[in-house]
N, C-alpha and C. Protein backbone atom coordinates (compact mmCIF):
# COMPACT_ATOMS: atom_id res chain seq x y z
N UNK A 1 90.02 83.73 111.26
CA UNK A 1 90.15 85.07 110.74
C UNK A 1 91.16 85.82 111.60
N UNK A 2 91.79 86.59 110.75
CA UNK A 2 93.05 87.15 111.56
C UNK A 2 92.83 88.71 111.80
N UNK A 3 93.31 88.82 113.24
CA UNK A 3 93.39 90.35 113.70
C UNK A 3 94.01 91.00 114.04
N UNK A 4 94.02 92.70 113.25
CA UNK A 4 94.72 93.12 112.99
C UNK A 4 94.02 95.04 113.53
N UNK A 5 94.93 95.23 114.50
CA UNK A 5 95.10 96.50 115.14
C UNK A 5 95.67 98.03 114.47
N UNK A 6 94.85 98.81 113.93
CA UNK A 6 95.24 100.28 113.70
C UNK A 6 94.82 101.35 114.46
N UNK A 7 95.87 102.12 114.40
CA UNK A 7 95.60 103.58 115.16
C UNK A 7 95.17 104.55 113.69
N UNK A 8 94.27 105.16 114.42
CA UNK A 8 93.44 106.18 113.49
C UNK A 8 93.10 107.59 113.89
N UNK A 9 93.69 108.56 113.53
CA UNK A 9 93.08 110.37 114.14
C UNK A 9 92.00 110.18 114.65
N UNK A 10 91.16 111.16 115.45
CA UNK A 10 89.90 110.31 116.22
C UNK A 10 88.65 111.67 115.06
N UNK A 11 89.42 111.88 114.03
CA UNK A 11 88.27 112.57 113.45
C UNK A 11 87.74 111.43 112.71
N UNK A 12 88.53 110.34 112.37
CA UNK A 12 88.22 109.27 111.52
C UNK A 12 87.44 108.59 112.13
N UNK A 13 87.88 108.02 113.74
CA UNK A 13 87.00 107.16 114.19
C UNK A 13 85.85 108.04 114.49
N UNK A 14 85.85 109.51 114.45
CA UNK A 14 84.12 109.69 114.57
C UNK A 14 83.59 109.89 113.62
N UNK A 15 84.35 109.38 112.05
CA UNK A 15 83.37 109.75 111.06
C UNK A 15 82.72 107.79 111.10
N UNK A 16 83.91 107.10 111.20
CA UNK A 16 83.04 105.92 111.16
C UNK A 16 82.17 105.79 111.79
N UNK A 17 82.55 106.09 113.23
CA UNK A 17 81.51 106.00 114.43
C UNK A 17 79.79 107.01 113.61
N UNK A 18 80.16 107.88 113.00
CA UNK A 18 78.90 108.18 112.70
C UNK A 18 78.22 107.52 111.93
N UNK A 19 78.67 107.13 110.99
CA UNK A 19 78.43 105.87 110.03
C UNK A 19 77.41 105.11 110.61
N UNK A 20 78.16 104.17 111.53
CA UNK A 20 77.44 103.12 112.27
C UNK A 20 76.50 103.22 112.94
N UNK A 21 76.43 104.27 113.38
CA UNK A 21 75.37 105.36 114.09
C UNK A 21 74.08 105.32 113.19
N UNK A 22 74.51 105.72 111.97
CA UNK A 22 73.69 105.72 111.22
C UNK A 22 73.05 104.92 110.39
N UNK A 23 73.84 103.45 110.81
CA UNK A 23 72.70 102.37 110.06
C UNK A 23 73.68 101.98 108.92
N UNK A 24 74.36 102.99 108.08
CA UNK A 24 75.05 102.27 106.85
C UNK A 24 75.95 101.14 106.90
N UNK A 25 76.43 101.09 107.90
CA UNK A 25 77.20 99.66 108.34
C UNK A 25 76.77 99.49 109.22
N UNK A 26 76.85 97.70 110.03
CA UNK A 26 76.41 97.06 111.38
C UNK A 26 77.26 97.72 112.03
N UNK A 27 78.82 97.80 111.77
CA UNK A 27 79.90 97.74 113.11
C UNK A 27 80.56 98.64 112.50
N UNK A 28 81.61 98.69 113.23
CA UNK A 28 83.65 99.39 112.62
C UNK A 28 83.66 98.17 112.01
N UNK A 29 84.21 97.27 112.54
CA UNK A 29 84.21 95.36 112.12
C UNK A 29 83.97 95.75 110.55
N UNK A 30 82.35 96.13 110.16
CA UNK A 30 82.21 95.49 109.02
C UNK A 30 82.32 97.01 107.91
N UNK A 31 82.88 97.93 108.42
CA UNK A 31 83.13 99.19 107.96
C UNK A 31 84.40 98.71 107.53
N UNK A 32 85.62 98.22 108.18
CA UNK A 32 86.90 98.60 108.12
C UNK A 32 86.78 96.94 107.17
N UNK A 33 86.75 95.83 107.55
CA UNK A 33 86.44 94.88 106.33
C UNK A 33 86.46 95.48 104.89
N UNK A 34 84.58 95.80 104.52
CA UNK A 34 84.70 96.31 103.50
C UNK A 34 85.94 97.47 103.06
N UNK A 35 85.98 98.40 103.67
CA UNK A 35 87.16 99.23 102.96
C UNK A 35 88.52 98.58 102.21
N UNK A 36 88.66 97.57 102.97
CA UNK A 36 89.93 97.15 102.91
C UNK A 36 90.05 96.65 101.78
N UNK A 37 88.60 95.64 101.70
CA UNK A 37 88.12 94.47 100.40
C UNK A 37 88.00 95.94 99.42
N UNK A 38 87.17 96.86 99.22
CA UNK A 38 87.16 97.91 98.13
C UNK A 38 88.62 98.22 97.64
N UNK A 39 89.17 98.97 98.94
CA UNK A 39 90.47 99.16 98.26
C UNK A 39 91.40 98.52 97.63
N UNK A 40 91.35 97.16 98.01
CA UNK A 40 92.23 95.86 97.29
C UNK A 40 91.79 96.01 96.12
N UNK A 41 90.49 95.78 95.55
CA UNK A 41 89.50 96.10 94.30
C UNK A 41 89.88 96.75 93.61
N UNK A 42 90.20 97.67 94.38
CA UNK A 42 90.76 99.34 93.23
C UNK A 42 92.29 98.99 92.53
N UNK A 43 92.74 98.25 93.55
CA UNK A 43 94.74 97.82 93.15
C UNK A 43 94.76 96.88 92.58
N UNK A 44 93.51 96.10 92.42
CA UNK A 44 94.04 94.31 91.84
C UNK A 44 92.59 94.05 91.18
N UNK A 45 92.38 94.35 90.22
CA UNK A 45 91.37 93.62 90.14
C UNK A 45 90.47 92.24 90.06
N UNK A 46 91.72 91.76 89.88
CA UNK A 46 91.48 89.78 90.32
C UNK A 46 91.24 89.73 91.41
N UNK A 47 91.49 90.96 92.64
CA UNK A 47 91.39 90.60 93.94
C UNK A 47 90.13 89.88 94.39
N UNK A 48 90.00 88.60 94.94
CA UNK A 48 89.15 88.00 94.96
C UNK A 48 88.28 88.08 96.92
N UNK A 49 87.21 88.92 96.37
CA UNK A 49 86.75 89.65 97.88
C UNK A 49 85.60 88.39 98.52
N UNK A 50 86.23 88.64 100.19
CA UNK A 50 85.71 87.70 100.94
C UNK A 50 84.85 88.24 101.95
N UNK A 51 84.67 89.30 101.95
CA UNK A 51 83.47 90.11 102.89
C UNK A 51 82.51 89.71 102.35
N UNK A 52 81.57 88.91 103.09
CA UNK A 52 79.99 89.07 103.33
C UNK A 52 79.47 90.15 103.07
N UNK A 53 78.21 90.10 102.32
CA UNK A 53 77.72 91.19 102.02
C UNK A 53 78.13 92.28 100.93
N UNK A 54 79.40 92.00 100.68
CA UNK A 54 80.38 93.03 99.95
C UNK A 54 79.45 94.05 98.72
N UNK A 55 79.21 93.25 98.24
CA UNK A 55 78.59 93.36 96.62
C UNK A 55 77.11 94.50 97.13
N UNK A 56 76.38 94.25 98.12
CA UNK A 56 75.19 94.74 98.69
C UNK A 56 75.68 95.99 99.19
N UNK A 57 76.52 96.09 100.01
CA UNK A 57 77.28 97.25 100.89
C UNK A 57 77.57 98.16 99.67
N UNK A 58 78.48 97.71 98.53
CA UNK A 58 78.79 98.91 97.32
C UNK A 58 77.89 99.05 97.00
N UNK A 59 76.79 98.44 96.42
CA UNK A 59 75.36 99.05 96.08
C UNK A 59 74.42 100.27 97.06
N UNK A 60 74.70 100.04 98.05
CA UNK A 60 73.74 100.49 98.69
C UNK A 60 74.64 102.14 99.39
N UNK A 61 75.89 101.88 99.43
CA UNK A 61 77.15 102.97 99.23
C UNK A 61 77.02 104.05 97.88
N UNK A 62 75.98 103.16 96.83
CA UNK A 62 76.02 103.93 95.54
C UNK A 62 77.17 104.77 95.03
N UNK A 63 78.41 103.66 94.49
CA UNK A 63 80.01 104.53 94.63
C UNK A 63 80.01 104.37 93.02
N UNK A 64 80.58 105.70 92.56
CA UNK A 64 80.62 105.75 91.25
C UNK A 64 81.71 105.70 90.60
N UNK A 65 82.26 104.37 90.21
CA UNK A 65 83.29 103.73 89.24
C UNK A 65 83.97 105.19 88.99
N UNK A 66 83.26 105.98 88.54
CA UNK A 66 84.14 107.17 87.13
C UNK A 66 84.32 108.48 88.39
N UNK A 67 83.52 108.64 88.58
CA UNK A 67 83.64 109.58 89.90
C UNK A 67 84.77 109.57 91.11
N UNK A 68 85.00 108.10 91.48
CA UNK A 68 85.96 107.29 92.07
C UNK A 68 87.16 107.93 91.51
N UNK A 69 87.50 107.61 90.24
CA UNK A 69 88.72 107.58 89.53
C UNK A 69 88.87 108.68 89.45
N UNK A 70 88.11 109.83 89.27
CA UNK A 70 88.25 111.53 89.09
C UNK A 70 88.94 112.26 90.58
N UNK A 71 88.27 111.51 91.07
CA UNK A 71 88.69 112.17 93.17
C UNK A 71 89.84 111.71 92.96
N UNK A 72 90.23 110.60 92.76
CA UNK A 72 91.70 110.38 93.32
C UNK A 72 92.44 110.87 92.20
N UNK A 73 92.23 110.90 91.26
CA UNK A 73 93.10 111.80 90.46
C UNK A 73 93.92 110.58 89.54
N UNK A 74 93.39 109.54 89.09
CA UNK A 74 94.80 108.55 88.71
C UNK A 74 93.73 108.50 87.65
N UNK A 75 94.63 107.48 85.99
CA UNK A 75 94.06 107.45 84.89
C UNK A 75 93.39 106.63 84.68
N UNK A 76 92.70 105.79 85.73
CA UNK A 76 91.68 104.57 85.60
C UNK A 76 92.34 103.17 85.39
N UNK A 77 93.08 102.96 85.87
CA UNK A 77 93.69 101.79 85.67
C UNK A 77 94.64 101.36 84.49
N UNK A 78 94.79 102.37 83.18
CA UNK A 78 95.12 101.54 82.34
C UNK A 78 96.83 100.80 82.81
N UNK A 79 97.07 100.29 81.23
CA UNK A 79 98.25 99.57 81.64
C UNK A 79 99.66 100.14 82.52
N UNK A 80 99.47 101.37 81.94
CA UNK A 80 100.90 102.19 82.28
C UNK A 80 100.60 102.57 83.36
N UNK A 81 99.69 103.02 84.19
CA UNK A 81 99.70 102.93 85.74
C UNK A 81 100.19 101.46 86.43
N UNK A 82 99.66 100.65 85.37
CA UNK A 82 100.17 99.09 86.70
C UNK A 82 101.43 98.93 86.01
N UNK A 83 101.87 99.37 84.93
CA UNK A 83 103.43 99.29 84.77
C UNK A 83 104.29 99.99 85.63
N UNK A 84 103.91 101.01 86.08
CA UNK A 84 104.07 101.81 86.25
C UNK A 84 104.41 101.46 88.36
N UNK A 85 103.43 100.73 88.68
CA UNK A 85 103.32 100.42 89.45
C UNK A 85 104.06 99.18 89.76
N UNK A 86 103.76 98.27 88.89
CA UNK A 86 104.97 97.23 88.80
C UNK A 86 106.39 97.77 88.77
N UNK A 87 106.66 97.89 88.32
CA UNK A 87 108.26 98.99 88.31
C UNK A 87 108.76 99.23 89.62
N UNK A 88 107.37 99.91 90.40
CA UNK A 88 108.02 100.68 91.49
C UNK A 88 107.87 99.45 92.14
N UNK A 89 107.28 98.49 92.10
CA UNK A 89 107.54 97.20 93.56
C UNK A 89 108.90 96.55 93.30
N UNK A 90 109.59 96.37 91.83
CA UNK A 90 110.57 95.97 91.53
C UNK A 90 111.63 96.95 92.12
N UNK A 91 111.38 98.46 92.26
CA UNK A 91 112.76 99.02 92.50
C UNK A 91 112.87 99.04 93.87
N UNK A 92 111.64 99.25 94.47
CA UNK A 92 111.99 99.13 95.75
C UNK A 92 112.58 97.93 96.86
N UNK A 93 112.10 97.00 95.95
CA UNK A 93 112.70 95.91 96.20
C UNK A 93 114.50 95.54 96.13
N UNK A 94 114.58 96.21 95.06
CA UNK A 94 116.16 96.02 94.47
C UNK A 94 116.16 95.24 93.29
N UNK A 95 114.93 94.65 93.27
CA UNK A 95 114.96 93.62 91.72
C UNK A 95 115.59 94.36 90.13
N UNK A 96 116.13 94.81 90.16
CA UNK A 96 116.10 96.30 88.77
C UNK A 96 116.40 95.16 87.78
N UNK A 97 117.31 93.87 87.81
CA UNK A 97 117.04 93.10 86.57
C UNK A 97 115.40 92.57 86.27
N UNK A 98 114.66 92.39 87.32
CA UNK A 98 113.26 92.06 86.96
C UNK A 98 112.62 93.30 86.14
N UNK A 99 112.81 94.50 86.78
CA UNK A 99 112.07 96.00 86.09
C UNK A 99 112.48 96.09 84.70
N UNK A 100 114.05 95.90 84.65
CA UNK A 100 114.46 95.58 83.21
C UNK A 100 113.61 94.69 82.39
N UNK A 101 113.37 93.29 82.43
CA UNK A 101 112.57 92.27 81.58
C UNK A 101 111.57 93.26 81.51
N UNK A 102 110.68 93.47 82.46
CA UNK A 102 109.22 93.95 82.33
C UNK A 102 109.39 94.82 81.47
N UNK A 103 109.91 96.08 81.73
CA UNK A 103 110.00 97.26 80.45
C UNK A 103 110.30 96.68 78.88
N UNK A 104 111.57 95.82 78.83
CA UNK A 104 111.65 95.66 77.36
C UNK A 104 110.34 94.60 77.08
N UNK A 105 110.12 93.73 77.84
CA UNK A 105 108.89 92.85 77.27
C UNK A 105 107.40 93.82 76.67
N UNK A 106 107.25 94.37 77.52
CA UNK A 106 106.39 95.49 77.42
C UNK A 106 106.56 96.99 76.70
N UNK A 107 107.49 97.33 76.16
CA UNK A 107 107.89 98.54 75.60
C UNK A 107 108.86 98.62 74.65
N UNK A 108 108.56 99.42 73.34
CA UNK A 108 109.67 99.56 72.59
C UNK A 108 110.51 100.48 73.21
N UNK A 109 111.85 100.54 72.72
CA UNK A 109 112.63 101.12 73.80
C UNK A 109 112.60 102.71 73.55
N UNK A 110 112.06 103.28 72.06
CA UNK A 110 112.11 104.87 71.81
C UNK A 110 110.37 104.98 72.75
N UNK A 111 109.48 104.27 72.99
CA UNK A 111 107.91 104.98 73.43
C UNK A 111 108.47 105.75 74.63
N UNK A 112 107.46 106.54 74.65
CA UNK A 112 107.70 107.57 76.11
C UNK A 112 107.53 107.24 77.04
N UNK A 113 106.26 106.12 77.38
CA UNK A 113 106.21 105.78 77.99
C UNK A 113 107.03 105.13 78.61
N UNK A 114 108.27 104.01 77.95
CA UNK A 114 109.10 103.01 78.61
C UNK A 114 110.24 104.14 79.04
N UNK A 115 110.34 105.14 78.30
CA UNK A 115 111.29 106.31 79.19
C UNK A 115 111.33 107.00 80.09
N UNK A 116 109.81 106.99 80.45
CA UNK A 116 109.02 107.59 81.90
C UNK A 116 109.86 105.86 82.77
N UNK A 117 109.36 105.02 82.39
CA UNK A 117 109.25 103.81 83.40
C UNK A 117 111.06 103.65 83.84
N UNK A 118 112.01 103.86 82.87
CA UNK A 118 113.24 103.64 83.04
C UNK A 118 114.07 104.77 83.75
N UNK A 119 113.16 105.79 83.86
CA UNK A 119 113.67 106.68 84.34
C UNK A 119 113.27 106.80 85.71
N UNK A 120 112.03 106.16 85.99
CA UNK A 120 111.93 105.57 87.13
C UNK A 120 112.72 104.82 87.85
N UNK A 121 112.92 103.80 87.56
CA UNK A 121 113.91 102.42 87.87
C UNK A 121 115.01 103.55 87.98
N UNK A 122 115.63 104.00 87.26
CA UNK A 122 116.96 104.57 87.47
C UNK A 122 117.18 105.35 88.98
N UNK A 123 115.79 106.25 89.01
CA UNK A 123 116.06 106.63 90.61
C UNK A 123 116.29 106.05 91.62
N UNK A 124 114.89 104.65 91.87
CA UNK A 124 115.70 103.72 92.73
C UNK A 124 117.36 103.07 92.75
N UNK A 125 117.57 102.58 91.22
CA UNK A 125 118.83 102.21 91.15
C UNK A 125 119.99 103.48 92.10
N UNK A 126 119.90 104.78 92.06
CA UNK A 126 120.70 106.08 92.50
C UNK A 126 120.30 105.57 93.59
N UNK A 127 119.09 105.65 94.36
CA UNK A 127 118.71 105.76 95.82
C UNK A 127 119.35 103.97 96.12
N UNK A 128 119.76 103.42 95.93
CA UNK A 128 120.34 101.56 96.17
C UNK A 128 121.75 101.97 96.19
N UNK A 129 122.28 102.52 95.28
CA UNK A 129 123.67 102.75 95.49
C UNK A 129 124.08 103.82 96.53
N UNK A 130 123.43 105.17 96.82
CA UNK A 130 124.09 105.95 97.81
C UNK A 130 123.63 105.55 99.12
N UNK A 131 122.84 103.96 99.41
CA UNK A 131 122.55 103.50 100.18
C UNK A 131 124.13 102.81 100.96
């Protein structure tokens, strides 16, 4: 198992620290684990989680799917967020012929949506060239 070092505001480490304090997790160890495995969850849902316990910890966390999605403010996953999201790993990358396939495979070229997404790509493309 591989380890891996973060710095954290110390209001954070005393909210975990209270946490642990309090019984809801054994450690930081198995605090910062799970988070990590949740949050992958939230970005991938194939993400295939390897924390012990995982499944018991969200239960007993009692975290509410819809409630979740309301706090952070995003539209629940549908497609056009991970298009949306796909896009942006392509531009940042520089791939813009890959962002291209994806949009026309996925979009007629008048929907609004593929004009939100291309108009995306286009910024990176501006921000690549005055690079």
């Amino acid at each position: 198992m591989a380890k891996d070092t973060v710095r954290s505001p110390d209001d954070v480490v005393e909210e975990i620290d209270s946490l642990v304090d309090d019984g809801m997790f054994e450690s930081k160890s198995e605090f910062y684990r799970f988070s990590a495995e949740y949050v992958l969850t939230l970005i991938n849902p194939d993400h295939e989680v390897e924390t012990f316990n995982f499944d018991e910890i969200k239960r007993e966390l009692n975290i509410d799917p819809v409630a979740q999605v309301e706090s952070v403010g995003t539209d629940g996953g549908t497609f056009f967020l991970d298009a949306l999201i796909t896009v942006r790993k392509y531009g940042l990358r520089g791939n813009f012929s890959d962002a291209e396939e994806f949009i026309d495979t996925h979009y007629e070229p008048t929907d609004q949506e593929c004009l939100l997404l291309e108009e995306l790509l286009g910024t990176y493309r501006e921000s690549a060239s005055s690079n």
